[in-house]
PDB file of N, CA and C in Angstrom:
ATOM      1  N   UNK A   1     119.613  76.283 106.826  1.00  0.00           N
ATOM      2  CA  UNK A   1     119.351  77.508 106.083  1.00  0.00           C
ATOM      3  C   UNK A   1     118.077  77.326 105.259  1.00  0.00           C
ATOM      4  N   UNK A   2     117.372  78.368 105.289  1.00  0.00           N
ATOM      5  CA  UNK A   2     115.909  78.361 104.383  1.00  0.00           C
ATOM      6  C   UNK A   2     116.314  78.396 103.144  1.00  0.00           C
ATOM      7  N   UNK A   3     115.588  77.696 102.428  1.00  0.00           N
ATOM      8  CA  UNK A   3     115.787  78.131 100.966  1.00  0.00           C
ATOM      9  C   UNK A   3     114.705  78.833 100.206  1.00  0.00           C
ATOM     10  N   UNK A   4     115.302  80.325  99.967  1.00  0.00           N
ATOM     11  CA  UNK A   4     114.188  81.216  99.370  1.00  0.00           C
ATOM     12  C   UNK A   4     114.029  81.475  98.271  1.00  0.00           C
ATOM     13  N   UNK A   5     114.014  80.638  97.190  1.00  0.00           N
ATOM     14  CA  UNK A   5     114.052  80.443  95.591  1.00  0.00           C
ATOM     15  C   UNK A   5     113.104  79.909  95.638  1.00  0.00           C
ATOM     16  N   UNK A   6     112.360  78.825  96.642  1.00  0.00           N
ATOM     17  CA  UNK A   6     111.410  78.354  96.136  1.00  0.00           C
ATOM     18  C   UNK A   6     110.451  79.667  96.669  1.00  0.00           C
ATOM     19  N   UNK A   7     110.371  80.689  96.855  1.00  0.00           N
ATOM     20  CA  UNK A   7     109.105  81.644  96.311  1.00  0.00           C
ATOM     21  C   UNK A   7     109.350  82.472  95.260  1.00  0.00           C
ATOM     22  N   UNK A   8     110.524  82.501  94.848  1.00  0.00           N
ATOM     23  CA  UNK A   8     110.750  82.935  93.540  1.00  0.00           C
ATOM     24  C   UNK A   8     109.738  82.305  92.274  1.00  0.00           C
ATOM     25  N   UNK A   9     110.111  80.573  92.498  1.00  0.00           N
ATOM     26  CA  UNK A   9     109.891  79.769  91.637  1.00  0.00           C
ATOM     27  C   UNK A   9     108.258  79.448  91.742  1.00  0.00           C
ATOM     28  N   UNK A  10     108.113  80.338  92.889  1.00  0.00           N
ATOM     29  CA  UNK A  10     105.737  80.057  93.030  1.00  0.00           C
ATOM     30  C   UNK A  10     105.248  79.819  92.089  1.00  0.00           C
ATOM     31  N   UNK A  11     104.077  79.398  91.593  1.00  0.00           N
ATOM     32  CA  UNK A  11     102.766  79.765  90.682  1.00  0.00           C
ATOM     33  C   UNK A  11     102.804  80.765  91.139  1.00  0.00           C
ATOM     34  N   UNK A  12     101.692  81.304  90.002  1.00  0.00           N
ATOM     35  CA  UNK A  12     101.013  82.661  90.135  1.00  0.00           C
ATOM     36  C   UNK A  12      99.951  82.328  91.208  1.00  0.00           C
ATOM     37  N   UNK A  13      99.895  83.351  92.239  1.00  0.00           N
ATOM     38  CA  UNK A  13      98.766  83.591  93.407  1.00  0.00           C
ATOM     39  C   UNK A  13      97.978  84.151  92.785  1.00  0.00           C
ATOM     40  N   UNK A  14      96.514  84.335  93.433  1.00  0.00           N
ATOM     41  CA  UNK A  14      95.178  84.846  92.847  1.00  0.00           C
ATOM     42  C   UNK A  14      94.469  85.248  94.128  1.00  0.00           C
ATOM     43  N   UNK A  15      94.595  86.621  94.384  1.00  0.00           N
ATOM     44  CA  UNK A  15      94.297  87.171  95.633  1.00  0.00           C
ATOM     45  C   UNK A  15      92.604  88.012  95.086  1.00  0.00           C
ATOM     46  N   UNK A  16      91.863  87.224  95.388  1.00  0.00           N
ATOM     47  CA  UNK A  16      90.117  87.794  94.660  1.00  0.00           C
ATOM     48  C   UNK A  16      90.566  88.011  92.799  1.00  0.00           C
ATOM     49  N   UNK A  17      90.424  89.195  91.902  1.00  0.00           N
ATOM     50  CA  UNK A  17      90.342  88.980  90.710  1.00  0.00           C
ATOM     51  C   UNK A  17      92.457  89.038  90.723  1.00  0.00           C
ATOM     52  N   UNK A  18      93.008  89.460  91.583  1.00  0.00           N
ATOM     53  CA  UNK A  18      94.532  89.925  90.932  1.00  0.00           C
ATOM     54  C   UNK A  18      95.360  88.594  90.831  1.00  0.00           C
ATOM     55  N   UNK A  19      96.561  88.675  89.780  1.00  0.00           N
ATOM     56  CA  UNK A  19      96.979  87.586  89.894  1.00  0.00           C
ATOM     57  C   UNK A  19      98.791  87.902  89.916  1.00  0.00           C
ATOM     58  N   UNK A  20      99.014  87.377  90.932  1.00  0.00           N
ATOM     59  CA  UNK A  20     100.732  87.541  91.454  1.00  0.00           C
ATOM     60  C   UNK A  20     101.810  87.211  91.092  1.00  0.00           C
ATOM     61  N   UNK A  21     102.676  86.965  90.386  1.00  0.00           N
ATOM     62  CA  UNK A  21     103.849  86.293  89.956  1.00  0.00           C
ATOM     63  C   UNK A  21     105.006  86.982  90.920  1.00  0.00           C
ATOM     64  N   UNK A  22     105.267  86.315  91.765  1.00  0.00           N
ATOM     65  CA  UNK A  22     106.409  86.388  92.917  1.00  0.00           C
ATOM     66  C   UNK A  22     107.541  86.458  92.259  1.00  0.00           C
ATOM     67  N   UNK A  23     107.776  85.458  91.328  1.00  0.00           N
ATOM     68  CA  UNK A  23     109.410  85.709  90.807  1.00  0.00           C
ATOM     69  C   UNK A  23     109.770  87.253  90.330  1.00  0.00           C
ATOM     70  N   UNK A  24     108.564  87.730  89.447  1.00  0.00           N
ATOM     71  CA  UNK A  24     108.456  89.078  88.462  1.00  0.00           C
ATOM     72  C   UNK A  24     108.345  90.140  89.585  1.00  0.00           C
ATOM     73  N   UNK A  25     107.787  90.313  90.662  1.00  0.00           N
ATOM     74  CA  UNK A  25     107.372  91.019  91.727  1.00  0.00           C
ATOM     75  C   UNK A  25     108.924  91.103  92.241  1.00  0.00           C
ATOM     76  N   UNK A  26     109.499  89.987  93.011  1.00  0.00           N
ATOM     77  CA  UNK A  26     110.830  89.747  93.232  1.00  0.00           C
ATOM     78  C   UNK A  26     111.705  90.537  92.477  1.00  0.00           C
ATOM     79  N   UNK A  27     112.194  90.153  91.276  1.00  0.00           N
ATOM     80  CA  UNK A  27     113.261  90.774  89.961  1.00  0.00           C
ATOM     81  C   UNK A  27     112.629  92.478  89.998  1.00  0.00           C
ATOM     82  N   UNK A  28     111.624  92.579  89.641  1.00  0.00           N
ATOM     83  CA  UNK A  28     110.925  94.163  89.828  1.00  0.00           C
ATOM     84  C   UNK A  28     111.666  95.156  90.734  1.00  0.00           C
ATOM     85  N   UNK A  29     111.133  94.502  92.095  1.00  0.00           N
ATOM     86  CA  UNK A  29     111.656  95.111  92.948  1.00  0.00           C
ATOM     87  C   UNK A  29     113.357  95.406  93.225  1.00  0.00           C
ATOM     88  N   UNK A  30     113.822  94.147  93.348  1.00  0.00           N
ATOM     89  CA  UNK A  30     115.599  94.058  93.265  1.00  0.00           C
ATOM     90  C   UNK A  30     116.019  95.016  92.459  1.00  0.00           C
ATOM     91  N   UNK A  31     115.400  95.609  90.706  1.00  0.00           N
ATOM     92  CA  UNK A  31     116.136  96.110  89.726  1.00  0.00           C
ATOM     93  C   UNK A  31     116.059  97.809  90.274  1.00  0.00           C
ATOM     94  N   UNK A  32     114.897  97.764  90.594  1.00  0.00           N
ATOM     95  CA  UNK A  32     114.767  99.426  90.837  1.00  0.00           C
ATOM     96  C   UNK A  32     115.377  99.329  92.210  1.00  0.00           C
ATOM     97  N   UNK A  33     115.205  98.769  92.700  1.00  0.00           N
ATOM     98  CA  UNK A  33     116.413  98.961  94.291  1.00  0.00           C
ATOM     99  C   UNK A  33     117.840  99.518  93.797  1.00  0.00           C
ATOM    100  N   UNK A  34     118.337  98.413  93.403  1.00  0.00           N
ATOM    101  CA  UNK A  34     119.420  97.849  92.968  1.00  0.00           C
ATOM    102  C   UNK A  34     119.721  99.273  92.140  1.00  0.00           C
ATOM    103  N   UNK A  35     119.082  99.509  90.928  1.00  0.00           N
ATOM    104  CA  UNK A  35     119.757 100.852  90.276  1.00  0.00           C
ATOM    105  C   UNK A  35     119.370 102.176  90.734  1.00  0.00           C
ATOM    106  N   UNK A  36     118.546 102.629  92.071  1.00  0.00           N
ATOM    107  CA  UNK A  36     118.309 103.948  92.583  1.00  0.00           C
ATOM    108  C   UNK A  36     119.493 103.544  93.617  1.00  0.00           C
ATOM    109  N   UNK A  37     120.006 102.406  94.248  1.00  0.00           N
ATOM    110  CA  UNK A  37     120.773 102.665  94.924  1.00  0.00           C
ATOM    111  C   UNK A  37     122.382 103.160  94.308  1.00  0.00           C
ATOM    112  N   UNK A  38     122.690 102.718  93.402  1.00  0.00           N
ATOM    113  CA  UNK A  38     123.518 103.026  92.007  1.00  0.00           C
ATOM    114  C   UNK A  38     123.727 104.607  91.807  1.00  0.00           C
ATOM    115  N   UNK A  39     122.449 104.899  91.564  1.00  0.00           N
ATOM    116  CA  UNK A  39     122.424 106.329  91.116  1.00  0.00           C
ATOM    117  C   UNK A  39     123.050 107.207  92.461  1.00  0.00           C
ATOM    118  N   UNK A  40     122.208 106.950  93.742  1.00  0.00           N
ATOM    119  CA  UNK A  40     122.736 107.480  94.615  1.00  0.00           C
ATOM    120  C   UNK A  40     123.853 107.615  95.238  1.00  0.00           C
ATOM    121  N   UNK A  41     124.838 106.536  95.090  1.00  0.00           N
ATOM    122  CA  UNK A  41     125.987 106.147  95.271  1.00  0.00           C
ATOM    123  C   UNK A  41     126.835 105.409  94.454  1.00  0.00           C
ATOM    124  N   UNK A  42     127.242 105.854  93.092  1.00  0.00           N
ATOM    125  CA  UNK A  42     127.816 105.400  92.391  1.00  0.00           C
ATOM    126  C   UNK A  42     129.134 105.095  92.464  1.00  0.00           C
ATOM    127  N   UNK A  43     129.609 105.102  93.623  1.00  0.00           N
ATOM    128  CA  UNK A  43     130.844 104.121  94.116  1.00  0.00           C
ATOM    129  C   UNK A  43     130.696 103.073  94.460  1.00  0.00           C
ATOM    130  N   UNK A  44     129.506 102.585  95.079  1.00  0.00           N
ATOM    131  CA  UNK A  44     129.146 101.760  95.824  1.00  0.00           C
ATOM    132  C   UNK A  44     128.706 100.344  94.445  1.00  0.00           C
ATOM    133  N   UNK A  45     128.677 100.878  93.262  1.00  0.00           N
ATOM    134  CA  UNK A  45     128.061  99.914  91.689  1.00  0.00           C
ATOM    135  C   UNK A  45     128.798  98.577  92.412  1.00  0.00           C
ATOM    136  N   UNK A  46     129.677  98.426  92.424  1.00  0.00           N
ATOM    137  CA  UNK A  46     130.671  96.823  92.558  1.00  0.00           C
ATOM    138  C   UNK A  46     129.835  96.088  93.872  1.00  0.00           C
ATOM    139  N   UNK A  47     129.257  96.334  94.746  1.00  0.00           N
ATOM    140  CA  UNK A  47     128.157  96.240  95.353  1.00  0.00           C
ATOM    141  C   UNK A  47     126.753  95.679  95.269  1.00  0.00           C
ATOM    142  N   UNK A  48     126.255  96.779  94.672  1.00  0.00           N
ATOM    143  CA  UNK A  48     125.223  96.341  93.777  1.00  0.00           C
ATOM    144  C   UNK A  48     125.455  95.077  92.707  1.00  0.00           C
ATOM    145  N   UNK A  49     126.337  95.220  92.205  1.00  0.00           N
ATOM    146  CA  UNK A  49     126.834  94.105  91.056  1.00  0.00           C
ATOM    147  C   UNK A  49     126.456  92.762  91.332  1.00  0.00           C
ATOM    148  N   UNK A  50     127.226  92.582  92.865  1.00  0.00           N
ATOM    149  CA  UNK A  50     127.580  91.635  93.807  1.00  0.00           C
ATOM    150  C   UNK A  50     126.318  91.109  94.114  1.00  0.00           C
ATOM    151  N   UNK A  51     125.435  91.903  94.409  1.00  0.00           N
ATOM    152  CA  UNK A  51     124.001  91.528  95.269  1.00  0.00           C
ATOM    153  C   UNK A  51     123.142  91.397  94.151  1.00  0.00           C
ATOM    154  N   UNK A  52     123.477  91.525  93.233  1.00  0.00           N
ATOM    155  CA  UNK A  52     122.436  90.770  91.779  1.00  0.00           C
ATOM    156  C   UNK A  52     123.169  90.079  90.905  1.00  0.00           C
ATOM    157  N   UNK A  53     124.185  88.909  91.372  1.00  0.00           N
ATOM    158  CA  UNK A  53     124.873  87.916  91.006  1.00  0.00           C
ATOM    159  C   UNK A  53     124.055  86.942  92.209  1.00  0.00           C
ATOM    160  N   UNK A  54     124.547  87.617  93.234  1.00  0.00           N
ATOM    161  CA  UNK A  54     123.721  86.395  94.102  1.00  0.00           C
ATOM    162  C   UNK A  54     122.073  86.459  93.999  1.00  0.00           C
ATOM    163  N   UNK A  55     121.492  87.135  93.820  1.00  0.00           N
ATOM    164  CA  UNK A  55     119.993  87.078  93.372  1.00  0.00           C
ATOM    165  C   UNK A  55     119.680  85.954  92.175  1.00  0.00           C
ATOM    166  N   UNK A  56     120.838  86.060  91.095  1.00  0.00           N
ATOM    167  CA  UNK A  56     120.786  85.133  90.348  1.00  0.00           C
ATOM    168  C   UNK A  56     121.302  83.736  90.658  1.00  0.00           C
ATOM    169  N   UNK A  57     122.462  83.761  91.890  1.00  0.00           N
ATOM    170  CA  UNK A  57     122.419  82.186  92.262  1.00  0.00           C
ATOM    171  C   UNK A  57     121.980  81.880  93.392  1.00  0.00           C
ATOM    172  N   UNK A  58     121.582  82.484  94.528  1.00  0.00           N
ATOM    173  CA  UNK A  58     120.442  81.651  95.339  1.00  0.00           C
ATOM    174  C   UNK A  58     119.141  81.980  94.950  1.00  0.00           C
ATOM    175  N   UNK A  59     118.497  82.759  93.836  1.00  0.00           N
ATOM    176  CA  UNK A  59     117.162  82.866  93.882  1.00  0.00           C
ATOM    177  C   UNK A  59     116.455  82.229  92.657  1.00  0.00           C
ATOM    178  N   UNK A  60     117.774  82.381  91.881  1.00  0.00           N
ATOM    179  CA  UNK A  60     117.668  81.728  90.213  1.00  0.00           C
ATOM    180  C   UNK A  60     116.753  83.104  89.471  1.00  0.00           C
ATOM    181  N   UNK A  61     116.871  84.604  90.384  1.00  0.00           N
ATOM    182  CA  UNK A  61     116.373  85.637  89.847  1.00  0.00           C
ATOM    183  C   UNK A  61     117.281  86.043  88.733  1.00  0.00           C
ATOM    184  N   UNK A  62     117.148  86.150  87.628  1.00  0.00           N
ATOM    185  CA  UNK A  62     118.080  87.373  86.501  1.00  0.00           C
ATOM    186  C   UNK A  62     117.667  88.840  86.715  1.00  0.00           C
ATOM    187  N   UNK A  63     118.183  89.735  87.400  1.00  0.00           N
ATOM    188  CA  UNK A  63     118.100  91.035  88.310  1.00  0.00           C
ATOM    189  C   UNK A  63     118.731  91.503  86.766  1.00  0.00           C
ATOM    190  N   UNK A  64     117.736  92.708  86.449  1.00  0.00           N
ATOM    191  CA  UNK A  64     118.250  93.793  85.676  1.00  0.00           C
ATOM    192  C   UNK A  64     119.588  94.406  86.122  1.00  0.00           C
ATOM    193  N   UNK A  65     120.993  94.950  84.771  1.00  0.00           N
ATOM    194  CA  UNK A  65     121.815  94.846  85.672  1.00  0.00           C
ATOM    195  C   UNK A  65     121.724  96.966  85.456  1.00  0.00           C
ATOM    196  N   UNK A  66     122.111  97.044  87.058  1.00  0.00           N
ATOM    197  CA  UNK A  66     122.003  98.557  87.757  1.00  0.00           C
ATOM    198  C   UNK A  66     123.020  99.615  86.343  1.00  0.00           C
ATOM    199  N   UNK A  67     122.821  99.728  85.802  1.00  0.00           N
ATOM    200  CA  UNK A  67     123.484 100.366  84.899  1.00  0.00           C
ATOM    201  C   UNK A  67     122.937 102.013  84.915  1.00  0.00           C
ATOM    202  N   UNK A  68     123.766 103.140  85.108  1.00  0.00           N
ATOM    203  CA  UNK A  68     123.231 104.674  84.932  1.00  0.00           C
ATOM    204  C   UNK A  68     123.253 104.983  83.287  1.00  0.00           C
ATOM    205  N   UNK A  69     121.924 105.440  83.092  1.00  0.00           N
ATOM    206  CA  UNK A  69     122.339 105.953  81.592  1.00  0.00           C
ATOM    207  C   UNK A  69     123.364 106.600  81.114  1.00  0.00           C
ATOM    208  N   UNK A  70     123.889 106.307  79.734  1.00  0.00           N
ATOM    209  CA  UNK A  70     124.790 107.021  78.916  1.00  0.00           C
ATOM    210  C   UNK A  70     125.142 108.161  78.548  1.00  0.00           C
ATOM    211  N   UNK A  71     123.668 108.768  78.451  1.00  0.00           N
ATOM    212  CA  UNK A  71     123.198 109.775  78.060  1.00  0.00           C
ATOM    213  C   UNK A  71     121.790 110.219  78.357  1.00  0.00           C
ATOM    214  N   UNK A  72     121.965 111.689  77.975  1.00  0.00           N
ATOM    215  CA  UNK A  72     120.539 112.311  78.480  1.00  0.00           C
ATOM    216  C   UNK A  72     119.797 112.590  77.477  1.00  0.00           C
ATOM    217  N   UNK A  73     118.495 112.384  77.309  1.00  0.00           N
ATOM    218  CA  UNK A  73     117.570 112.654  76.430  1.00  0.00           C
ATOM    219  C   UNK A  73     117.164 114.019  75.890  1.00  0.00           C
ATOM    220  N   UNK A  74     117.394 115.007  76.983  1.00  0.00           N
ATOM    221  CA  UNK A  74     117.476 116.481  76.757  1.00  0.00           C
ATOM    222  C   UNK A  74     118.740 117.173  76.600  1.00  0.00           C
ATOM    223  N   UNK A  75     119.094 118.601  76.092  1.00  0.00           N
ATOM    224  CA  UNK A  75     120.225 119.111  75.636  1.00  0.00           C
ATOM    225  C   UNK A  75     120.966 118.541  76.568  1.00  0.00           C
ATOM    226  N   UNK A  76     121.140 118.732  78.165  1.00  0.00           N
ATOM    227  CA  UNK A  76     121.438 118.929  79.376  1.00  0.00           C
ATOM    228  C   UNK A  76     122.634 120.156  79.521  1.00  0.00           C
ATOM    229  N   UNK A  77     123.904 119.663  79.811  1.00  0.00           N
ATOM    230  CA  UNK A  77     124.885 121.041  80.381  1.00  0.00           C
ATOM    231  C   UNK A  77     125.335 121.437  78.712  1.00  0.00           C
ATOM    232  N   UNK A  78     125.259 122.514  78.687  1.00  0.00           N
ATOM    233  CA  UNK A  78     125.682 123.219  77.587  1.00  0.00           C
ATOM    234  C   UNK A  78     127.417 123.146  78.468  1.00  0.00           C
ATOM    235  N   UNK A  79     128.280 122.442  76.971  1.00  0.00           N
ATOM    236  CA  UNK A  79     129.478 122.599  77.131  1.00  0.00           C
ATOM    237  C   UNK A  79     130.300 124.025  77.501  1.00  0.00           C
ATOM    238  N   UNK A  80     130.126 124.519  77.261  1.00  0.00           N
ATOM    239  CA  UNK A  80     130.459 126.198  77.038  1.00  0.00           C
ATOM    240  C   UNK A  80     130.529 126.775  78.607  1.00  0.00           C
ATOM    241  N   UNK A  81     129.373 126.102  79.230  1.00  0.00           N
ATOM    242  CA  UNK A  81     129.456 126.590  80.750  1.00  0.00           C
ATOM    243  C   UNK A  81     130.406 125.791  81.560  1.00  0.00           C
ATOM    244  N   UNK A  82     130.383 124.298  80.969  1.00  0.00           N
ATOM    245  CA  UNK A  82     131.410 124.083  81.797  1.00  0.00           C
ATOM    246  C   UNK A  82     132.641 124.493  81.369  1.00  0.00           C
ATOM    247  N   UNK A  83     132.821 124.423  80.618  1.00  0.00           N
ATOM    248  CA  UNK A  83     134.421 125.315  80.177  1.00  0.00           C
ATOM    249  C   UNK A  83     134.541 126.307  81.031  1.00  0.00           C
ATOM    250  N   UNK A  84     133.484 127.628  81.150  1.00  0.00           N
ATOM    251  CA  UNK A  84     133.403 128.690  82.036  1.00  0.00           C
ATOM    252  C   UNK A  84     133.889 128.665  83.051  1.00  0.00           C
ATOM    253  N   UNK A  85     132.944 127.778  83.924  1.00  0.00           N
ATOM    254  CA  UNK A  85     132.990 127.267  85.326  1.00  0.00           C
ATOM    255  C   UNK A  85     133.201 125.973  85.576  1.00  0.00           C
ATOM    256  N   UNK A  86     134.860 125.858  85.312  1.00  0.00           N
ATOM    257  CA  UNK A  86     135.478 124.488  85.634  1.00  0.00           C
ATOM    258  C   UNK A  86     135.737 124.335  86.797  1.00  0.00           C
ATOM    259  N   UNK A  87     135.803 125.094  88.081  1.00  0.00           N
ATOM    260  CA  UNK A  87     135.622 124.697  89.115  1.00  0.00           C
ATOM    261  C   UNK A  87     134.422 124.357  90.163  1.00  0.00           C
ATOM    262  N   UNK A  88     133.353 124.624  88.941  1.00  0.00           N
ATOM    263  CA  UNK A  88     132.105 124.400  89.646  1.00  0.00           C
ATOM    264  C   UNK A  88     131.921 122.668  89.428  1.00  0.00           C
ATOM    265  N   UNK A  89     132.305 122.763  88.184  1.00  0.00           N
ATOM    266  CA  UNK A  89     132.440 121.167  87.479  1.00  0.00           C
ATOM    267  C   UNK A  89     133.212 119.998  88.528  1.00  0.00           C
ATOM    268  N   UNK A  90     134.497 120.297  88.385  1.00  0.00           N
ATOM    269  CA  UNK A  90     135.025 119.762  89.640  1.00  0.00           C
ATOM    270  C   UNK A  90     134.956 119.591  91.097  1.00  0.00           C
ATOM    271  N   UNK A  91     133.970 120.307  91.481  1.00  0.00           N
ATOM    272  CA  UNK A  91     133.519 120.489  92.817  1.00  0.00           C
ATOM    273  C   UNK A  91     132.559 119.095  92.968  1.00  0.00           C
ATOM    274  N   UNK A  92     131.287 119.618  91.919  1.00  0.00           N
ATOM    275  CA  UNK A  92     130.027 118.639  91.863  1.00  0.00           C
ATOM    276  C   UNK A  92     130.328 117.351  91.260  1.00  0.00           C
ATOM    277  N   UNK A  93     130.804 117.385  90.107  1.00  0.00           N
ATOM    278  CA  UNK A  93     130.928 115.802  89.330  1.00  0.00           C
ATOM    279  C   UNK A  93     131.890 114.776  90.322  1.00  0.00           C
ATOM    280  N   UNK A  94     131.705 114.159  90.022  1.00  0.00           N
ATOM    281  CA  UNK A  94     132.348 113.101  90.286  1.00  0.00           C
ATOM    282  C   UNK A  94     132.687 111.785  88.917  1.00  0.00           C
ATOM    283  N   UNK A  95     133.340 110.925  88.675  1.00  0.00           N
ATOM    284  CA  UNK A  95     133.531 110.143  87.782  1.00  0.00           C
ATOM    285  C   UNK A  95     133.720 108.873  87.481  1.00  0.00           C
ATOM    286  N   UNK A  96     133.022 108.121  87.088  1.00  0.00           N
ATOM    287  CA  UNK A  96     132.608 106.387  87.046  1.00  0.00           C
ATOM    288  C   UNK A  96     133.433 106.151  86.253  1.00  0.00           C
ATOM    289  N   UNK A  97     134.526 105.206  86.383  1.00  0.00           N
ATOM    290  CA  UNK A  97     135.392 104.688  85.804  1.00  0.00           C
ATOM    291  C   UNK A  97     134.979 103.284  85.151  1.00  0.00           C
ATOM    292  N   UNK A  98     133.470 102.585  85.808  1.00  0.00           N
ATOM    293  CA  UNK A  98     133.258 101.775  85.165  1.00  0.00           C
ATOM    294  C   UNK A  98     132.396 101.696  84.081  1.00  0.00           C
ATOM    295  N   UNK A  99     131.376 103.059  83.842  1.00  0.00           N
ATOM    296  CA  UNK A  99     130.749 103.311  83.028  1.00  0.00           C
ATOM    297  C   UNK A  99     131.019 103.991  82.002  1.00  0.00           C
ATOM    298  N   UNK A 100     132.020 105.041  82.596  1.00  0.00           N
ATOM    299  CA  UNK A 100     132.654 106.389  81.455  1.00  0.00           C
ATOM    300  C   UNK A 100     131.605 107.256  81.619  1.00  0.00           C
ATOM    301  N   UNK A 101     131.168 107.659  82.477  1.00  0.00           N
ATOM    302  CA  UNK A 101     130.488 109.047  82.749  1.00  0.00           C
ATOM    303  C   UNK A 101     130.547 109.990  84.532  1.00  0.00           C
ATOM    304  N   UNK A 102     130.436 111.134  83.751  1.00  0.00           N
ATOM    305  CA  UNK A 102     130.728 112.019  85.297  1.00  0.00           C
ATOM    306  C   UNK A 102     129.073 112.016  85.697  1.00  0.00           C
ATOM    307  N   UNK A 103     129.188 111.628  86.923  1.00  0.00           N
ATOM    308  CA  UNK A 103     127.677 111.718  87.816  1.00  0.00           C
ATOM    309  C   UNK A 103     127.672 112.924  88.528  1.00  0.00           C
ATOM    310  N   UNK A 104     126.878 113.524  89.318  1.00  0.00           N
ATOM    311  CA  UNK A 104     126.778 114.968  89.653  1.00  0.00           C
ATOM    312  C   UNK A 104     126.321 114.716  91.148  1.00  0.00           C
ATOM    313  N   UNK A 105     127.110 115.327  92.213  1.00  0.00           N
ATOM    314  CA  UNK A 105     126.866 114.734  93.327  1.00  0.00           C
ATOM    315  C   UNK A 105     125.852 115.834  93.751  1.00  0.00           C
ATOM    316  N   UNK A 106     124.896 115.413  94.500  1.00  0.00           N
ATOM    317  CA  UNK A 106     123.973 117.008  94.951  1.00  0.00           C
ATOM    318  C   UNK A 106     122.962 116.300  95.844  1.00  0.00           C
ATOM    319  N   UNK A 107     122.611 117.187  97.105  1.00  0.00           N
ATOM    320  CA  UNK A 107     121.877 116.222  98.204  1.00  0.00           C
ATOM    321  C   UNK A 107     120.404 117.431  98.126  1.00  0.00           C
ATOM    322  N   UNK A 108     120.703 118.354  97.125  1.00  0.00           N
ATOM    323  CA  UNK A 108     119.643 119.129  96.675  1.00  0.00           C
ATOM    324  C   UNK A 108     118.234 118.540  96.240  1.00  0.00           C
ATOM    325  N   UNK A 109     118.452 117.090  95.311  1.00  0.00           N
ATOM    326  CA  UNK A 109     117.126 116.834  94.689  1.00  0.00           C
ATOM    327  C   UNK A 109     117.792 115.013  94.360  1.00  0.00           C
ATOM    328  N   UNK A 110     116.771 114.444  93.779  1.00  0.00           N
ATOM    329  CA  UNK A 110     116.993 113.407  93.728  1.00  0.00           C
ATOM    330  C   UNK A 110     117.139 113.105  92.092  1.00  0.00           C
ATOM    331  N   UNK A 111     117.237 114.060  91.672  1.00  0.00           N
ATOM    332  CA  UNK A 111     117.544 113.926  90.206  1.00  0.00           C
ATOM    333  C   UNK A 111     119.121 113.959  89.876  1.00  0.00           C
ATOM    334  N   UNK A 112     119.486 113.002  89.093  1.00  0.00           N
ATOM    335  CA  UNK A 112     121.142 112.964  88.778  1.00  0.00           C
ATOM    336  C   UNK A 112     121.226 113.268  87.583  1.00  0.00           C
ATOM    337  N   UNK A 113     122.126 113.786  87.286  1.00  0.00           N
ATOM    338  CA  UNK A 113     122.536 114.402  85.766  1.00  0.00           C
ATOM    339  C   UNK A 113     123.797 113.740  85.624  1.00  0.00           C
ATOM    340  N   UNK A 114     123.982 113.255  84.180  1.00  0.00           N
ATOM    341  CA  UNK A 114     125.278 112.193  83.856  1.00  0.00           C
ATOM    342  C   UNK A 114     125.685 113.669  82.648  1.00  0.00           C
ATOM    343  N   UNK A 115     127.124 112.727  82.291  1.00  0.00           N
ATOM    344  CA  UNK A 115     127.885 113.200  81.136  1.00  0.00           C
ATOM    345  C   UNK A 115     128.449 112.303  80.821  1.00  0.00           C
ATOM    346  N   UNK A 116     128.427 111.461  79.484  1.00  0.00           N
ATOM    347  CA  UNK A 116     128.937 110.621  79.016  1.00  0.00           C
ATOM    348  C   UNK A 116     130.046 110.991  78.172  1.00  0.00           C
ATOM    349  N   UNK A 117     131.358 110.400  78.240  1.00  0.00           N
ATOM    350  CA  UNK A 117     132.434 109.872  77.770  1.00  0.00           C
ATOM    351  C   UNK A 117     132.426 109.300  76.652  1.00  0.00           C
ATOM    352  N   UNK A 118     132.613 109.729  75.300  1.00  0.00           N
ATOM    353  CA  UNK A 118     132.691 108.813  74.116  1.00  0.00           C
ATOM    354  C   UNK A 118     133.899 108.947  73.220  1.00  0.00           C
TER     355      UNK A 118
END
């Protein structure tokens, strides 16, 4: 079996003036993988979990862990509507039992809207 930690563990490369850090390039990439795949399929988190535990023991990478925000920075759903339209609610949301928030399923756009649980 190859062992692929040692390009984790590179020097920095120097390709003309740029200069590379493979491990940081590596972890970079894994975290935003790792949490757009999350967002998109938030059943699938225990998964993800899994595949950035082992990043951290065959690569000796520490992978940001895939976590969906808590909360939204803007008003977002005015409570009032969902009260209204509780079956619209139940149709679209769906609910993370490991985070405490309803995710919003929609193959409309790639934007997810949470509701946090407190």
């Amino acid at each position: 079996m190859i062992d692929l930690s040692k390009y984790a563990r590179m020097n920095d490369i120097y390709l003309f003036e740029k200069q590379i850090n493979m491990g940081y390039e590596i972890k970079k990439y894994l975290s935003a993988v790792f949490y757009e795949m999350t967002a998109l399929s938030p059943h699938d988190f225990c998964t993800y979990e899994l595949m950035r535990s082992l990043a951290q023991e065959k690569l000796g990478i520490s992978v940001l862990p895939s976590h969906l925000p808590s909360q939204q920075l803007d008003q977002g759903i005015d409570i009032m509507l969902l009260l209204e339209q509780t079956n619209v609610f139940v149709r679209d949301y769906r609910y993370n039992l490991h985070q405490q928030v309803f995710i919003q399923e929609t193959q409309e756009t790639k934007q997810v809207r949470t509701i946090g649980v407190n």
